[in-house]
C-alpha atoms as a PDB file:
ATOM      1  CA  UNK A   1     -15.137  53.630  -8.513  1.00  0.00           C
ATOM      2  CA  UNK A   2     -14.452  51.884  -5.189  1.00  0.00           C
ATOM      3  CA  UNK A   3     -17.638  50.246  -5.243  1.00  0.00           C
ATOM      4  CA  UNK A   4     -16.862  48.866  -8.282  1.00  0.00           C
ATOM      5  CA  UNK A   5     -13.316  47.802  -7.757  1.00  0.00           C
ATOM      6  CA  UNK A   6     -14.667  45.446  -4.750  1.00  0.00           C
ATOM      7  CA  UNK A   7     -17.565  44.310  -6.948  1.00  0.00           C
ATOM      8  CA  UNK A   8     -15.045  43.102  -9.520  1.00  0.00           C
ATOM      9  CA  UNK A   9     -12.538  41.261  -6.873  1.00  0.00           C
ATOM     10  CA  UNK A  10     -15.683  39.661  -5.366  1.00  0.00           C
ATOM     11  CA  UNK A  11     -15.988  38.021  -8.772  1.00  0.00           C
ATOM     12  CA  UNK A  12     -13.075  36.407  -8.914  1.00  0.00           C
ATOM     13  CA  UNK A  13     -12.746  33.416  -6.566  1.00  0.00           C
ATOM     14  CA  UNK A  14      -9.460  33.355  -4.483  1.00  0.00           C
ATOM     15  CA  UNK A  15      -8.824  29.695  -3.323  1.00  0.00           C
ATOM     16  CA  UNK A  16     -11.012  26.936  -4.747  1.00  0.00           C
ATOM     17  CA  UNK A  17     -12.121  24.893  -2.327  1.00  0.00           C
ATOM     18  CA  UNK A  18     -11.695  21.175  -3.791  1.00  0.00           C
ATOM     19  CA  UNK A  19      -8.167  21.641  -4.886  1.00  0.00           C
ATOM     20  CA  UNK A  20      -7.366  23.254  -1.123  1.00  0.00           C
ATOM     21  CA  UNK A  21      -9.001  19.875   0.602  1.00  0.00           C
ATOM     22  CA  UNK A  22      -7.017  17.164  -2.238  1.00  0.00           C
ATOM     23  CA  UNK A  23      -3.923  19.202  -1.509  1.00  0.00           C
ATOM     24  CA  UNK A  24      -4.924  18.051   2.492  1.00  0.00           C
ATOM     25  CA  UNK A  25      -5.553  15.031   1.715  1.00  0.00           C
ATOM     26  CA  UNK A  26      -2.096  14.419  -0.422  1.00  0.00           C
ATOM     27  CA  UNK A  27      -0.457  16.303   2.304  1.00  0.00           C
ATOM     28  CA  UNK A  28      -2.128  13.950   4.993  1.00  0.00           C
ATOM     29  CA  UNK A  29      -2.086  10.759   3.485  1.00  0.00           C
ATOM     30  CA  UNK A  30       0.135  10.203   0.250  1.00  0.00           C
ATOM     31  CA  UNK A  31       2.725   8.455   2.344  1.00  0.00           C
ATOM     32  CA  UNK A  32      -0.137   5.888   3.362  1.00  0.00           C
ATOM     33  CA  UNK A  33      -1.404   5.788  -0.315  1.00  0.00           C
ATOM     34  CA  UNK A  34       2.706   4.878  -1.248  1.00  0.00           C
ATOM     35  CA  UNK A  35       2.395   2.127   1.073  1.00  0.00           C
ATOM     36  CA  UNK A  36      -0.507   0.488   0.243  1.00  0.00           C
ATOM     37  CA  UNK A  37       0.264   0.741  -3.435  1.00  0.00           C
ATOM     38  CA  UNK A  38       4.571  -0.422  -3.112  1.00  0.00           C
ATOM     39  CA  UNK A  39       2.744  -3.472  -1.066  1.00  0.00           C
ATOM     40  CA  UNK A  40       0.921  -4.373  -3.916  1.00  0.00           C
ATOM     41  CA  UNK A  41       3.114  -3.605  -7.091  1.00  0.00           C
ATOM     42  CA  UNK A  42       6.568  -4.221  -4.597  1.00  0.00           C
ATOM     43  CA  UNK A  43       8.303  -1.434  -6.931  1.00  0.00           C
ATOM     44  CA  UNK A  44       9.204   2.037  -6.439  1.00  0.00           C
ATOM     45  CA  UNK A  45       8.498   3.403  -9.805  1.00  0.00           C
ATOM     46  CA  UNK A  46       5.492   1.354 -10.253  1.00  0.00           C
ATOM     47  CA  UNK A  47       4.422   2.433  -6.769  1.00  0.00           C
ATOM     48  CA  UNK A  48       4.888   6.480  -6.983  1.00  0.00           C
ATOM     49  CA  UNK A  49       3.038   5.888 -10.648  1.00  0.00           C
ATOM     50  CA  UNK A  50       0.090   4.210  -8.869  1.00  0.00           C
ATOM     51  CA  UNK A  51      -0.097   7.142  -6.083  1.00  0.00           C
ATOM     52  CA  UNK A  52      -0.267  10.130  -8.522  1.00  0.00           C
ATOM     53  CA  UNK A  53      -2.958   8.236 -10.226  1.00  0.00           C
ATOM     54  CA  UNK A  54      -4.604   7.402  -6.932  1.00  0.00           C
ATOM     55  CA  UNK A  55      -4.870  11.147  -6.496  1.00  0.00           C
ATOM     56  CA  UNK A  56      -6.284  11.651 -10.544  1.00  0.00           C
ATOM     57  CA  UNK A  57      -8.817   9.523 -10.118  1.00  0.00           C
ATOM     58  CA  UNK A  58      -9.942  11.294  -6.517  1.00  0.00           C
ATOM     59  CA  UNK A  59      -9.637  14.855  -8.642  1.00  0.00           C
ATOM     60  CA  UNK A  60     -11.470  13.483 -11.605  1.00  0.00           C
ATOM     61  CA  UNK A  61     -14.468  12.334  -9.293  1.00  0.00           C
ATOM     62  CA  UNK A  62     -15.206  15.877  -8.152  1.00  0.00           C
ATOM     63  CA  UNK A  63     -16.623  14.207  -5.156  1.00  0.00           C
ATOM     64  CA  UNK A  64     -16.811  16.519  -2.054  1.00  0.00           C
ATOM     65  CA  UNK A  65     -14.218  15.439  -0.209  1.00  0.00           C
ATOM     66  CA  UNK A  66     -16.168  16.316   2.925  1.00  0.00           C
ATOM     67  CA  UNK A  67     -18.920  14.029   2.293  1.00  0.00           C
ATOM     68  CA  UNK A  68     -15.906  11.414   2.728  1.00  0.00           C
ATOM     69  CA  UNK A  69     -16.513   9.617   6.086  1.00  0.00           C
ATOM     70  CA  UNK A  70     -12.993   7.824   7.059  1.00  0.00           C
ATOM     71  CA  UNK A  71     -10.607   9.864   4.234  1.00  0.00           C
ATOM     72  CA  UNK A  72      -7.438   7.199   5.099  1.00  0.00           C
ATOM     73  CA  UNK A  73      -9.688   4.452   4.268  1.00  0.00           C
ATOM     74  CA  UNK A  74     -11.318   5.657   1.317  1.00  0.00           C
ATOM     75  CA  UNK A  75      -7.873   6.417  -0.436  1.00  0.00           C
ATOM     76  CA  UNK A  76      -6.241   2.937   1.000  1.00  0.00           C
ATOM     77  CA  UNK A  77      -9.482   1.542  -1.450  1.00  0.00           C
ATOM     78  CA  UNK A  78      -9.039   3.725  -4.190  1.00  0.00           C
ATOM     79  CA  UNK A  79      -4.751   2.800  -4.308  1.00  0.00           C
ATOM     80  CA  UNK A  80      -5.723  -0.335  -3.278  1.00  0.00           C
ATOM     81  CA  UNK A  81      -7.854  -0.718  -6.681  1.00  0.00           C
ATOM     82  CA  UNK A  82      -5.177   1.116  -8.797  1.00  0.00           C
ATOM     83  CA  UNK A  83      -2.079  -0.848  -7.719  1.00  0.00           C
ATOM     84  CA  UNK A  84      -4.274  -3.889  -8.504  1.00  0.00           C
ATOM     85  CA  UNK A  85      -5.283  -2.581 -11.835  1.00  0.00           C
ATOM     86  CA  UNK A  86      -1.549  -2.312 -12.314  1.00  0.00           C
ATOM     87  CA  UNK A  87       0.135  -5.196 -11.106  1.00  0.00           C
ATOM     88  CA  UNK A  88      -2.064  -7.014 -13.709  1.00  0.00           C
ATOM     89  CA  UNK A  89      -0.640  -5.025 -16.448  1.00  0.00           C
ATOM     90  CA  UNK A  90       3.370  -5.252 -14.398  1.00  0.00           C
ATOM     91  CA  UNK A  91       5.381  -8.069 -13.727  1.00  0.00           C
ATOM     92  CA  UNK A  92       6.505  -9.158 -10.462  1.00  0.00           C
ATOM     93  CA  UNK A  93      10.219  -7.597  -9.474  1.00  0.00           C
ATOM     94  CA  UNK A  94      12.411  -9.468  -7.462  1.00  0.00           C
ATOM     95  CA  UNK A  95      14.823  -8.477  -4.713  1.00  0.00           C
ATOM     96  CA  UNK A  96      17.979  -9.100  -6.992  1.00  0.00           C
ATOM     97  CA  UNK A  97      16.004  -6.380 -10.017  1.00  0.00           C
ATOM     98  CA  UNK A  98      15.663  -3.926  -7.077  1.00  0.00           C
ATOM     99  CA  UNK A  99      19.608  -4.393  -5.859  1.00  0.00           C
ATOM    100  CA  UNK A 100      20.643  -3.945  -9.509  1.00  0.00           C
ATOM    101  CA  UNK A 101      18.552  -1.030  -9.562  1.00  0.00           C
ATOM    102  CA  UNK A 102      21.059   0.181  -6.540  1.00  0.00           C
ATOM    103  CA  UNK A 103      17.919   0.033  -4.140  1.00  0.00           C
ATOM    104  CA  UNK A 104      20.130  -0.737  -0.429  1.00  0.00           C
ATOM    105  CA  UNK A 105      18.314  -3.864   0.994  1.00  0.00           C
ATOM    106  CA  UNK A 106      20.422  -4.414   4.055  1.00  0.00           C
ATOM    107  CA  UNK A 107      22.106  -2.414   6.550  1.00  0.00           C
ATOM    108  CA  UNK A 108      25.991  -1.844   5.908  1.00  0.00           C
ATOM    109  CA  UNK A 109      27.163  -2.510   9.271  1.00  0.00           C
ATOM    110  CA  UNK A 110      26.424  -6.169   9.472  1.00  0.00           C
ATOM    111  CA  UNK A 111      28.619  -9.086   8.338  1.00  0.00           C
ATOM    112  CA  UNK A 112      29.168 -10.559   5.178  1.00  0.00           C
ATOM    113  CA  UNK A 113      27.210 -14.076   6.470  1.00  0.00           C
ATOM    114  CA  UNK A 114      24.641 -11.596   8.472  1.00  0.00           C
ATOM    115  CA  UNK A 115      23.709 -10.247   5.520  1.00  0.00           C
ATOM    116  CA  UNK A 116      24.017 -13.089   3.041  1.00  0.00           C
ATOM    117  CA  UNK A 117      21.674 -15.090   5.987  1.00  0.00           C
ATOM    118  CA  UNK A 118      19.061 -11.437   5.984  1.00  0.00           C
ATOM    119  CA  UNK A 119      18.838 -11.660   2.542  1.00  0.00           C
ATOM    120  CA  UNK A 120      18.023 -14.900   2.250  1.00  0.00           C
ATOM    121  CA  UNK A 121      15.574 -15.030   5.171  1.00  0.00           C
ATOM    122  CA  UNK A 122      13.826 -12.223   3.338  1.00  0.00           C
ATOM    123  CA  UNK A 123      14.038 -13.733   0.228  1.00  0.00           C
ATOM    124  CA  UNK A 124      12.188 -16.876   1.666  1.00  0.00           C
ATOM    125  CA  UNK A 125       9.307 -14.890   3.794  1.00  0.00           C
ATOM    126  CA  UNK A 126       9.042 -13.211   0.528  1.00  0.00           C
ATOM    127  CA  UNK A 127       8.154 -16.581  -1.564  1.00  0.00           C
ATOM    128  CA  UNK A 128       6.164 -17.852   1.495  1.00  0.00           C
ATOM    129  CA  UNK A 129       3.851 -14.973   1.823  1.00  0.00           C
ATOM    130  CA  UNK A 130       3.988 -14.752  -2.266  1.00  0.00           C
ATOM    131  CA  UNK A 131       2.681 -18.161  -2.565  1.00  0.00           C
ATOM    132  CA  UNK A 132      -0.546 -17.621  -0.534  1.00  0.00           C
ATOM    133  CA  UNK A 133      -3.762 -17.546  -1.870  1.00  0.00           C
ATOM    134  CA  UNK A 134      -4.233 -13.542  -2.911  1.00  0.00           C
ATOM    135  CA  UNK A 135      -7.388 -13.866  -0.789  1.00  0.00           C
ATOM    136  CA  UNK A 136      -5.451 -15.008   2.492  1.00  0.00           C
ATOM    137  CA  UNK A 137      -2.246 -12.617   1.475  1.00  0.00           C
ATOM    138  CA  UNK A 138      -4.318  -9.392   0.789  1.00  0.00           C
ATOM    139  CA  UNK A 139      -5.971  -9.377   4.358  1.00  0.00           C
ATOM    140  CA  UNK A 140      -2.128 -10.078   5.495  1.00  0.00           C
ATOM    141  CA  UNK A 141      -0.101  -7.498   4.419  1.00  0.00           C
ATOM    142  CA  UNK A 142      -2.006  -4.568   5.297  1.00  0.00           C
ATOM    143  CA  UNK A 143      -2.288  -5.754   8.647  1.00  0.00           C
ATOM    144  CA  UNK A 144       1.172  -5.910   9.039  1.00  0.00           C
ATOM    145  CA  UNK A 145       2.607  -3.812   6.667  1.00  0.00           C
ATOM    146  CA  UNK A 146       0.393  -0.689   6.222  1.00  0.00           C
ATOM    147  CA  UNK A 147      -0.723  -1.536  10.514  1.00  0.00           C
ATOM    148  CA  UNK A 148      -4.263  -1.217   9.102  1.00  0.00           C
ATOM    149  CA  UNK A 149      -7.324  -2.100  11.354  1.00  0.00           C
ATOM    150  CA  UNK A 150      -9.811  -5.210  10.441  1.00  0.00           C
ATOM    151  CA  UNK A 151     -12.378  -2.624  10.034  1.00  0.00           C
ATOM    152  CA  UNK A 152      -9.684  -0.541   7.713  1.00  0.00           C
ATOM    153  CA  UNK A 153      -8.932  -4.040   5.782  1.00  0.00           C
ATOM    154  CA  UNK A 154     -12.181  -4.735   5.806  1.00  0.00           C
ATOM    155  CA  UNK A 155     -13.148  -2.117   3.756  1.00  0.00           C
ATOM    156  CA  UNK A 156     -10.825  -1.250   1.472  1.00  0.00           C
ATOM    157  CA  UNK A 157     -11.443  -5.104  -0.040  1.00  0.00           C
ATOM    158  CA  UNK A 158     -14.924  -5.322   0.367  1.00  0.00           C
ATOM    159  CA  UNK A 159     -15.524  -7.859   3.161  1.00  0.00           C
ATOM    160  CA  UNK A 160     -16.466  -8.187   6.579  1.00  0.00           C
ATOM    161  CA  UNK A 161     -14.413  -8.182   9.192  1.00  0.00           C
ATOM    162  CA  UNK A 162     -15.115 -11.503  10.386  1.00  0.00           C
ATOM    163  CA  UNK A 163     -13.845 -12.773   6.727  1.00  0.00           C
ATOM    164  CA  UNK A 164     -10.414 -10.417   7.286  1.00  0.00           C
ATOM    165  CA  UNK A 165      -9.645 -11.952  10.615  1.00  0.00           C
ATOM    166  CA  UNK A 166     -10.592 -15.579   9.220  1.00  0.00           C
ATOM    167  CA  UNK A 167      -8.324 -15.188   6.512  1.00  0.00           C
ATOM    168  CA  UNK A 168      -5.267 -13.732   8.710  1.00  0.00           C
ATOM    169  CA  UNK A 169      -5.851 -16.324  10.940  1.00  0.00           C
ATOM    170  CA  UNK A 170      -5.682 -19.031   7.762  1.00  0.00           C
ATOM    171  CA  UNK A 171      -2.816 -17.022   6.178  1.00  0.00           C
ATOM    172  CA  UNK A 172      -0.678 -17.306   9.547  1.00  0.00           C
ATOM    173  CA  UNK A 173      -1.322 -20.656  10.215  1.00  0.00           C
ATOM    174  CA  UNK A 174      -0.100 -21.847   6.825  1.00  0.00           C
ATOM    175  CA  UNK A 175       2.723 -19.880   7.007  1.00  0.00           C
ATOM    176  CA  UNK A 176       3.479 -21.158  10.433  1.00  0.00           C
ATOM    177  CA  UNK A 177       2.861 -24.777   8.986  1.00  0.00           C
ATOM    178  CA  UNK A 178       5.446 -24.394   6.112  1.00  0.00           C
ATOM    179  CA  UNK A 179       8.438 -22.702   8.450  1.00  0.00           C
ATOM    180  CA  UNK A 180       8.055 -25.663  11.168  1.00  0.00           C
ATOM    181  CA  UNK A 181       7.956 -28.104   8.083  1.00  0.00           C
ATOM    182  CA  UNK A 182      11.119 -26.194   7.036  1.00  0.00           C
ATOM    183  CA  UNK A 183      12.278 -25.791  10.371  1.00  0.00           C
ATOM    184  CA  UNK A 184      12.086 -29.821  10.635  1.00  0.00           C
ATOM    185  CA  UNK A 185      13.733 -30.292   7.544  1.00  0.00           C
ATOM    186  CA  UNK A 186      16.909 -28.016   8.316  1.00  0.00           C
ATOM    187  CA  UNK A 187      17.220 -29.864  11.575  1.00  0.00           C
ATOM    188  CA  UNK A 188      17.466 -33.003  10.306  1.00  0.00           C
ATOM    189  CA  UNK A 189      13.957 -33.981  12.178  1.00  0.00           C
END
C-alpha cells in the first residue's frame, strides 16, 4: 500500500516550473516593465494595463524562460512593443488630465510661484522632448528615464548601438538648440 501511495504522489507534479520562473521574473522586473511602458503611454492606468499584458504575452509564448539570455532586456522589448501597440490605439494625456485625476505632480512644501514655475518648466521639457522625432525621442527616454544601457536601448528597438548614441546625441543637441533659442528670447537677446 505504501508503495503505491508514493507511486501515486510521484504522479502528481508539485510546482510547475514555468509559472515558478514568470512569477521571478514579475517579481524581479515588473517595476522595470511599469517604467518602460508609463514612458511610453505617460498614464498610470494605461501603463499597469500594458504590464499585465507584457507578462500574457511572455506566459502565452511558453518559451523557456531559461533559454532567455539578458531577461531585463528581453521584457523592456516585449513592454516596449506593447505600450507601442497601445499608445496607437490611446490618446496622449496631459499633465492637467493627470492633476484632475488627483495624481500629486509637485511637492507640497514649495511656494505657490515655485510650483507654478516647476510646473511649467515641466510642462515645457515635456512639449520639447514630445516634439522630437519618435526616432531621436525613443533612444532618449530610456536612457534617462528607465537608466538603460546603449546596448539595453539598442536592443529593445532593434538598432545598433552606434545608431542609439547618434540619435541621443541628435536628440540633445536639438533640445539644447531650442532652450538657448528660448533662453535668448526670454532675455531679451
Amino acid at each position: 500500500m505504501a508503495t503505491q501511495e508514493a507511486g501515486w504522489y510521484g504522479a502528481i507534479p508539485l510546482a510547475h516550473p514555468q509559472e515558478d520562473e514568470l512569477a521571478a521574473l514579475v517579481h524581479e522586473h515588473a517595476r522595470l516593465v511599469y517604467r518602460v511602458a508609463f514612458s511610453v503611454l505617460r498614464h498610470h492606468h494605461d501603463a499597469e494595463d500594458a504590464v499585465q499584458e507584457t507578462f500574457m504575452r511572455v506566459m502565452r509564448l511558453g518559451a523557456n524562460l531559461r533559454e532567455v539570455r539578458t531577461p531585463k532586456t528581453w521584457l523592456a522589448r516585449i513592454a516596449w512593443r506593447v505600450a507601442i501597440d497601445r499608445k496607437k490605439k490611446t490618446h496622449e494625456v496631459a499633465i492637467d488630465e493627470l492633476a484632475k485625476e488627483g495624481i500629486d505632480l509637485v511637492v507640497p512644501s514649495n511656494s505657490a510661484d515655485e510650483i507654478m514655475a516647476e510646473a511649467a518648466t515641466r510642462k515645457f521639457l515635456q512639449r520639447l522632448i514630445a516634439g522630437l522625432p519618435e526616432k531621436l525621442r525613443d533612444p532618449l527616454l530610456l536612457s534617462t528615464l528607465e537608466e538603460m544601457s546603449t546596448a539595453e536601448i539598442g536592443e529593445v528597438l532593434g538598432m545598433s548601438e552606434a545608431a542609439v548614441r547618434s540619435r541621443q546625441f541628435r536628440a540633445r543637441e536639438i533640445l539644447r538648440e531650442k532652450l538657448a533659442a528660448v533662453m535668448g528670447v526670454n532675455r531679451g537677446q
